[in-house]
C-alpha atoms as a PDB file:
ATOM      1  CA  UNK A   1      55.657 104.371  99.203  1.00  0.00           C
ATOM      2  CA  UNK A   2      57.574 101.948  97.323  1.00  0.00           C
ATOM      3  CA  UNK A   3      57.949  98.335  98.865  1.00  0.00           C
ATOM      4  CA  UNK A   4      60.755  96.779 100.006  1.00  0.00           C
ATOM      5  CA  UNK A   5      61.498  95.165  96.783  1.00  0.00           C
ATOM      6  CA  UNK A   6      61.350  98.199  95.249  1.00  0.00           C
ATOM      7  CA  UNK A   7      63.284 100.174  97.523  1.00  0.00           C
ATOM      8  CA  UNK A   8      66.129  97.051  97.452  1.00  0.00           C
ATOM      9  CA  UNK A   9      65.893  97.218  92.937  1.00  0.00           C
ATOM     10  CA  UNK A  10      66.314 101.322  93.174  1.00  0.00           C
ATOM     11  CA  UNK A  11      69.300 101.319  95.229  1.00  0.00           C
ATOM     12  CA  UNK A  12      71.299  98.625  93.277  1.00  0.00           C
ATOM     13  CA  UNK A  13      70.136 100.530  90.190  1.00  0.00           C
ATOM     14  CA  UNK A  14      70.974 104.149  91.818  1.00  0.00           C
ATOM     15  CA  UNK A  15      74.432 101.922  93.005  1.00  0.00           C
ATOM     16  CA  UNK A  16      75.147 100.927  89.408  1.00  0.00           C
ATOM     17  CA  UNK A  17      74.663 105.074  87.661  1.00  0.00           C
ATOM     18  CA  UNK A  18      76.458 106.579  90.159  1.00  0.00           C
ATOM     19  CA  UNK A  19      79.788 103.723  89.996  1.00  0.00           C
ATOM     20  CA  UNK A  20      79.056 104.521  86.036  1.00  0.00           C
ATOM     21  CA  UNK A  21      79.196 108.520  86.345  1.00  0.00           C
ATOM     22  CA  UNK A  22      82.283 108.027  88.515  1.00  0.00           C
ATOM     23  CA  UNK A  23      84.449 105.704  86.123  1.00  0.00           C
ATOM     24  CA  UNK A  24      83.799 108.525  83.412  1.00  0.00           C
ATOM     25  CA  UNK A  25      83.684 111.844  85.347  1.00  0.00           C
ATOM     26  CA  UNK A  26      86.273 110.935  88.560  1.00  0.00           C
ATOM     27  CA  UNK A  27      86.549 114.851  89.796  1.00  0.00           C
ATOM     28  CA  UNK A  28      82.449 114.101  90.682  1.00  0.00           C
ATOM     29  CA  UNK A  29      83.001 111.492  92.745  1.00  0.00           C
ATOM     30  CA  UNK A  30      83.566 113.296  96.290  1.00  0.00           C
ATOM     31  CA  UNK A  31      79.746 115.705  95.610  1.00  0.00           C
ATOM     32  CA  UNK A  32      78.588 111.599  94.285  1.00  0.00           C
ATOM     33  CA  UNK A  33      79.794 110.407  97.251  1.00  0.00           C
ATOM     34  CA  UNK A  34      78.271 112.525  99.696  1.00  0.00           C
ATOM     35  CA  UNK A  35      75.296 112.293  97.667  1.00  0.00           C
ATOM     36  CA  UNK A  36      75.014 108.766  98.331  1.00  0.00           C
ATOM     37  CA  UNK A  37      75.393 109.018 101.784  1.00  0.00           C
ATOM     38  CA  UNK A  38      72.218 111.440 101.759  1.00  0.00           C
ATOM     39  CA  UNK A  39      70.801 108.807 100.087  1.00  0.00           C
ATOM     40  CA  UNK A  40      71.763 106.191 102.337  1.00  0.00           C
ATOM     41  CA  UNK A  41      70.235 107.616 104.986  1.00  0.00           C
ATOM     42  CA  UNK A  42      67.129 108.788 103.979  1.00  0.00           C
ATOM     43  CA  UNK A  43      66.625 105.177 102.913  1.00  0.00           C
ATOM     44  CA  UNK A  44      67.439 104.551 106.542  1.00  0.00           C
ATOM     45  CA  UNK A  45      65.414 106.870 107.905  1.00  0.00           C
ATOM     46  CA  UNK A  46      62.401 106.014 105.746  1.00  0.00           C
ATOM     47  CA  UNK A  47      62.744 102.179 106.434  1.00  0.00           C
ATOM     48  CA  UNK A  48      62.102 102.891 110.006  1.00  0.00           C
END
């Protein structure tokens, strides 16, 4: 299990590919988005 520092440095860095993949490939965005939200919670979930 990753610590909170960790967890904090993955989801800037998971932030950062996913605003990258975006600004080149915009059609993804929506399946990125939701993706992210996934993501988001999970994290939520986990932290708990």
């Amino acid at each position: 299990m990753p610590s909170e520092k960790q967890r904090d440095v993955l989801s800037v860095l998971v932030a950062v590919i996913l605003g990258y993949i975006g600004y080149i490939h915009p059609s993804a965005v929506s399946a990125l988005t939701l993706a992210a939200a996934v993501w988001a919670g999970m994290c939520t979930y986990l932290k708990e």
